[in-house]
C-alpha atoms as a PDB file:
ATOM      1  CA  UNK A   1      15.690  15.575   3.489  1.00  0.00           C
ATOM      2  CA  UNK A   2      16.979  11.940   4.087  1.00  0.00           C
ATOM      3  CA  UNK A   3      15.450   9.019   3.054  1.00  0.00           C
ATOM      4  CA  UNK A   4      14.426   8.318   6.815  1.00  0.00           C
ATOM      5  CA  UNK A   5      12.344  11.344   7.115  1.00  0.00           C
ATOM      6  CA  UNK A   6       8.747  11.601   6.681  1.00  0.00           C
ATOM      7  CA  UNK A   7       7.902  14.524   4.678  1.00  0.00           C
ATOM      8  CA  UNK A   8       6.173  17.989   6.018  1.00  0.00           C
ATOM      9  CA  UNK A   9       3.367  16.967   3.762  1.00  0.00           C
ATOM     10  CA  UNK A  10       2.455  14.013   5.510  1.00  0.00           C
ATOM     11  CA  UNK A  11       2.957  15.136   8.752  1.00  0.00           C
ATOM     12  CA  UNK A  12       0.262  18.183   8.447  1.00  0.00           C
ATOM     13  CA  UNK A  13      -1.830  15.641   6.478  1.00  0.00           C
ATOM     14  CA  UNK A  14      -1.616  13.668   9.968  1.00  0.00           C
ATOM     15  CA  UNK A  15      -2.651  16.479  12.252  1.00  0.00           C
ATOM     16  CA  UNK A  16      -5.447  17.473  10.230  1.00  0.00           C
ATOM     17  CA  UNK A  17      -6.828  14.309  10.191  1.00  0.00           C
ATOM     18  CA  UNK A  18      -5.831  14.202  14.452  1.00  0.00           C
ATOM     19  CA  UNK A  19      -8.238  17.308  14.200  1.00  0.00           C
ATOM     20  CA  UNK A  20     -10.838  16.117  12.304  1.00  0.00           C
ATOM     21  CA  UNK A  21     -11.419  12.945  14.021  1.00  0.00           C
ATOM     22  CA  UNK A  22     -11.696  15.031  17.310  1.00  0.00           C
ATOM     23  CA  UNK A  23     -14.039  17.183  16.277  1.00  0.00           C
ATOM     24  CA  UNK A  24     -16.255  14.482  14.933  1.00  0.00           C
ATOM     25  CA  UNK A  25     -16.204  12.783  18.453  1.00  0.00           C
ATOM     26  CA  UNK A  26     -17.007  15.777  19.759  1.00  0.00           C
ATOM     27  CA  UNK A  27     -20.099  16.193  17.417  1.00  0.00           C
ATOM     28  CA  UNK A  28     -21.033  12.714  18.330  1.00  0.00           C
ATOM     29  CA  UNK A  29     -20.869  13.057  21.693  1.00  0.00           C
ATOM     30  CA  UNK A  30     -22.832  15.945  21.681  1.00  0.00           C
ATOM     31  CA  UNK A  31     -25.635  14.245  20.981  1.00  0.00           C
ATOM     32  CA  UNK A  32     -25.712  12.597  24.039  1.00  0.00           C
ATOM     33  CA  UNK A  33     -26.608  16.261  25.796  1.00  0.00           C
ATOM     34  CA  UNK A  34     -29.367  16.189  24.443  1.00  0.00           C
ATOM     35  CA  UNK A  35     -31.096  13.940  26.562  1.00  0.00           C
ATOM     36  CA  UNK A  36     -29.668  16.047  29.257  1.00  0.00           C
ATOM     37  CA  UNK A  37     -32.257  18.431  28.651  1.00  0.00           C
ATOM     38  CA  UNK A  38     -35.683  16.373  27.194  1.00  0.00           C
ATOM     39  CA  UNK A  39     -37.537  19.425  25.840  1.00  0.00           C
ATOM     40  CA  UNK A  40     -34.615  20.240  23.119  1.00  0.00           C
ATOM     41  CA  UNK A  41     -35.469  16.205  22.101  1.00  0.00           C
ATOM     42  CA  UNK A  42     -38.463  17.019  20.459  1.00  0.00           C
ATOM     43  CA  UNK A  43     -37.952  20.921  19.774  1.00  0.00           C
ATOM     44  CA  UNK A  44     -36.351  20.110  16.344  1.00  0.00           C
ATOM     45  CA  UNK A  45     -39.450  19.768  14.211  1.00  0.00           C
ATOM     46  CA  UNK A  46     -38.359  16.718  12.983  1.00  0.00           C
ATOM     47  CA  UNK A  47     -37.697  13.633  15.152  1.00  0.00           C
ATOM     48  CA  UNK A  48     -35.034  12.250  13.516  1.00  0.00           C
ATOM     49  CA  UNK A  49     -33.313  15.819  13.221  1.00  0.00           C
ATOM     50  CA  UNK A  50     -31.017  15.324  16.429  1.00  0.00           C
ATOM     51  CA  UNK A  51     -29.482  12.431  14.413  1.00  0.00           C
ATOM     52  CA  UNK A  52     -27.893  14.680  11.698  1.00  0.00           C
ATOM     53  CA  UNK A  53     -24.819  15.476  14.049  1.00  0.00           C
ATOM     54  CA  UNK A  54     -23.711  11.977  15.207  1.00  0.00           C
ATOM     55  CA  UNK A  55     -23.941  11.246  11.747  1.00  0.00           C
ATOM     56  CA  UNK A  56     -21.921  13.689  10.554  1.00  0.00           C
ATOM     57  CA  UNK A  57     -19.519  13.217  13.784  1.00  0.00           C
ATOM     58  CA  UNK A  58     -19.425   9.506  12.186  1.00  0.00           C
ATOM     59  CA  UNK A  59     -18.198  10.317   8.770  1.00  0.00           C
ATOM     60  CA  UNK A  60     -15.876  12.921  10.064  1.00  0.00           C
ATOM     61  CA  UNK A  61     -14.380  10.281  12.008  1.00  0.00           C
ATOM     62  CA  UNK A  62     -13.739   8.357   9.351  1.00  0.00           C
ATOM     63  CA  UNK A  63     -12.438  10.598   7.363  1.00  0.00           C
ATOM     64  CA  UNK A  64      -9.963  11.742   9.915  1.00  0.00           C
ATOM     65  CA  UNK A  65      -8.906   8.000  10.494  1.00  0.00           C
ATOM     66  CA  UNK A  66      -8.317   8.059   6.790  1.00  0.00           C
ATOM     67  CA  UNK A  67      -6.233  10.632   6.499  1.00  0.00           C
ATOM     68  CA  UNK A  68      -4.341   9.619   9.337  1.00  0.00           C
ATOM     69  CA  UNK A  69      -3.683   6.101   7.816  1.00  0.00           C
ATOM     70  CA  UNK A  70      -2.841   7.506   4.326  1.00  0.00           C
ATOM     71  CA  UNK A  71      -0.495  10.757   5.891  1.00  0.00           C
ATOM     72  CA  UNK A  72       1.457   7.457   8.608  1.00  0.00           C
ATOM     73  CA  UNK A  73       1.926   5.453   5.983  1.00  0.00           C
ATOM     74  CA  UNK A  74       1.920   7.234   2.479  1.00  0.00           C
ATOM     75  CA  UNK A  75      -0.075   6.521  -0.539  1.00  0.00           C
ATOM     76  CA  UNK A  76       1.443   3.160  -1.826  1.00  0.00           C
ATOM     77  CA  UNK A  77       2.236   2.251   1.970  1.00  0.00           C
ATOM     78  CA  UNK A  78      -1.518   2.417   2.690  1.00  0.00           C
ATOM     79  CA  UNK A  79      -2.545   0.295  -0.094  1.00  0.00           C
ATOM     80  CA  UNK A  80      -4.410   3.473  -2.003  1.00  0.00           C
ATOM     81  CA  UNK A  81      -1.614   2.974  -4.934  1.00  0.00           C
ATOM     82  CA  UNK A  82      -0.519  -0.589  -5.986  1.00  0.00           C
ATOM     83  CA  UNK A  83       3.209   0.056  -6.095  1.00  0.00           C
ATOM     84  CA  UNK A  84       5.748  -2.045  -4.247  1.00  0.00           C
ATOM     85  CA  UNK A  85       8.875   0.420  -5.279  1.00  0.00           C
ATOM     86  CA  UNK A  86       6.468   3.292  -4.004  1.00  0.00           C
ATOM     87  CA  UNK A  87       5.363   1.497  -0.925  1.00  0.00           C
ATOM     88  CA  UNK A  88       9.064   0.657   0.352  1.00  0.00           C
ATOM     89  CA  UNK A  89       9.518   3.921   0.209  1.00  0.00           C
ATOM     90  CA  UNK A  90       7.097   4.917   2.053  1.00  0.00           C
ATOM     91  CA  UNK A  91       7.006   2.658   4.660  1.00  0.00           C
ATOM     92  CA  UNK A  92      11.354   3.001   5.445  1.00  0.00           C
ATOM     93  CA  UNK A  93      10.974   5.090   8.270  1.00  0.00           C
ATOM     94  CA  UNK A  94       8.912   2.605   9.873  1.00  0.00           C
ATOM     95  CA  UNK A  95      10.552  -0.750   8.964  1.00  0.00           C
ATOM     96  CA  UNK A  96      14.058   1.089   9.488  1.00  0.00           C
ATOM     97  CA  UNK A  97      12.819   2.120  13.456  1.00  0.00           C
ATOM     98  CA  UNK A  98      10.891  -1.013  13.869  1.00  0.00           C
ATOM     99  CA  UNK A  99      14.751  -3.007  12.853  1.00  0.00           C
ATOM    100  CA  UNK A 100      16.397  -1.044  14.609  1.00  0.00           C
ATOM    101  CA  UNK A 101      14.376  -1.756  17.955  1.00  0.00           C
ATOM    102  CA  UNK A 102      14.598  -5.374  16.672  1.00  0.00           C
ATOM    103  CA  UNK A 103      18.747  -4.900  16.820  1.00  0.00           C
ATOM    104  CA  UNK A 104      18.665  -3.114  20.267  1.00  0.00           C
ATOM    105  CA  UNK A 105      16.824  -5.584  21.737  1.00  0.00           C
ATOM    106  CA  UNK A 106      19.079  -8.135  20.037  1.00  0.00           C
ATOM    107  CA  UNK A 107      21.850  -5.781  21.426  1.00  0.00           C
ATOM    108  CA  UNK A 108      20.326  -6.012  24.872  1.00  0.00           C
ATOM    109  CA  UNK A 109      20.129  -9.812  25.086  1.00  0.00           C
ATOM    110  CA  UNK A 110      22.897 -11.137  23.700  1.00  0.00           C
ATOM    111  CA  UNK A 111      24.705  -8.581  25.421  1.00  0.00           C
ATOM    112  CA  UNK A 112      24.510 -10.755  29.082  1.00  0.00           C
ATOM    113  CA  UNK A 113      24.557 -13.831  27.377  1.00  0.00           C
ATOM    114  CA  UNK A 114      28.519 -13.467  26.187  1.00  0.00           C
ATOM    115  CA  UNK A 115      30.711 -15.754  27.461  1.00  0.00           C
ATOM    116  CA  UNK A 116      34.575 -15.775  26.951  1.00  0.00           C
ATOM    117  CA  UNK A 117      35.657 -19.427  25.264  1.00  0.00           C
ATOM    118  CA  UNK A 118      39.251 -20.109  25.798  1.00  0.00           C
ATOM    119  CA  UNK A 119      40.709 -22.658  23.353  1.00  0.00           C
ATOM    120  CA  UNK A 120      43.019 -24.729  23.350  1.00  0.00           C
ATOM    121  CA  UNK A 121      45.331 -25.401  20.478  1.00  0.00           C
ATOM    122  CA  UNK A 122      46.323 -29.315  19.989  1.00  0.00           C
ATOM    123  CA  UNK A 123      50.224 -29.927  19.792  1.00  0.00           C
ATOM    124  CA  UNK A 124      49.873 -32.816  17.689  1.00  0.00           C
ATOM    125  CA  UNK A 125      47.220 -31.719  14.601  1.00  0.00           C
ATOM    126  CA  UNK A 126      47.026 -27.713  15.874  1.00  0.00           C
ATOM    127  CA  UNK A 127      43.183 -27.594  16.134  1.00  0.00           C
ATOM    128  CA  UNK A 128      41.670 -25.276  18.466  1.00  0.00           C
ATOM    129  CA  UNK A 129      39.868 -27.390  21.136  1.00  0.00           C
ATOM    130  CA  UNK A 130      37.386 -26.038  23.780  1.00  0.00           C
ATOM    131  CA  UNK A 131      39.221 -25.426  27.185  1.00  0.00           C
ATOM    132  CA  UNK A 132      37.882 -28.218  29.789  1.00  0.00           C
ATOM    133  CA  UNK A 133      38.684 -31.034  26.579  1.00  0.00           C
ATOM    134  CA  UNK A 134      40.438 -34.137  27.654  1.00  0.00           C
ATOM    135  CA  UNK A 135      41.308 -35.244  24.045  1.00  0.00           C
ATOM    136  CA  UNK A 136      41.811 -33.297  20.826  1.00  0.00           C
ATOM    137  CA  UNK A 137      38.054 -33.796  18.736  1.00  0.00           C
ATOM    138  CA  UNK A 138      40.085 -33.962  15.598  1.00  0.00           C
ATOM    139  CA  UNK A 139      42.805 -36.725  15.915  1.00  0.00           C
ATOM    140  CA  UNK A 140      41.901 -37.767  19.301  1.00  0.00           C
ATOM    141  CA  UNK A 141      45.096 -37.261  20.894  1.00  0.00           C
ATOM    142  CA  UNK A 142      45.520 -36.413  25.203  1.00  0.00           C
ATOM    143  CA  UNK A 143      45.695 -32.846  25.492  1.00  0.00           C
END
């Protein structure tokens, strides 16, 4: 595996946490059913019972967030380990996209900008002069 790839660990680290978070929205949002249907409000036994499962939805939401954070950018990358060695390497396959779009825009704009300079070359001191010169900026001679 090169350097620019992001391991198999991290990426299944990322979809579980993709899953997680999901299914704690989805147990957060079910709560909001309930009032869909007021009879199941108070059918628990306990009032506060129907907000067990947003609760949970929360934290697993969290923790999925987490884990996507930590899998994206690694364990030193994230901040969880203080080591800057550790943290360049985890983070290369981000900074070495994000210069890379940095150079292709680069690429892209300085492409149209371009513009041929013809010199030319003074007989008396040879310095290269730009093309609609009168006089040589060097020695000041008539071109």
């Amino acid at each position: 595996m090169s350097k620019k790839q992001i391991s198999s660990e991290r990426k299944t680290l990322y979809m579980a946490g993709v899953i997680l978070t999901g299914i704690g929205m989805l147990l957060f949002l079910s709560t909001f059913l309930v009032f869909l249907n007021p009879n199941s409000f108070f059918n628990t036994g306990n009032p506060f019972g129907f907000m067990i499962r947003p609760f949970v939805g929360i934290l697993m939401i969290a923790g999925g967030n987490f884990m996507r954070i930590l899998a994206a950018r690694g364990t030193a990358g994230s901040g969880l380990v203080l080591d800057p060695e550790k943290a360049r390497e985890d983070l290369r396959p981000w900074t070495s996209m994000a210069g890379s779009m940095v150079q292709d825009a680069l690429d892209e704009t300085t492409l149209n900008t371009k513009k041929e300079s013809i010199k030319i070359r003074c007989q008396n001191c040879t310095t290269l002069n730009d093309e609609d010169s009168k006089f040589c900026k060097s020695c000041g001679k008539s071109l």
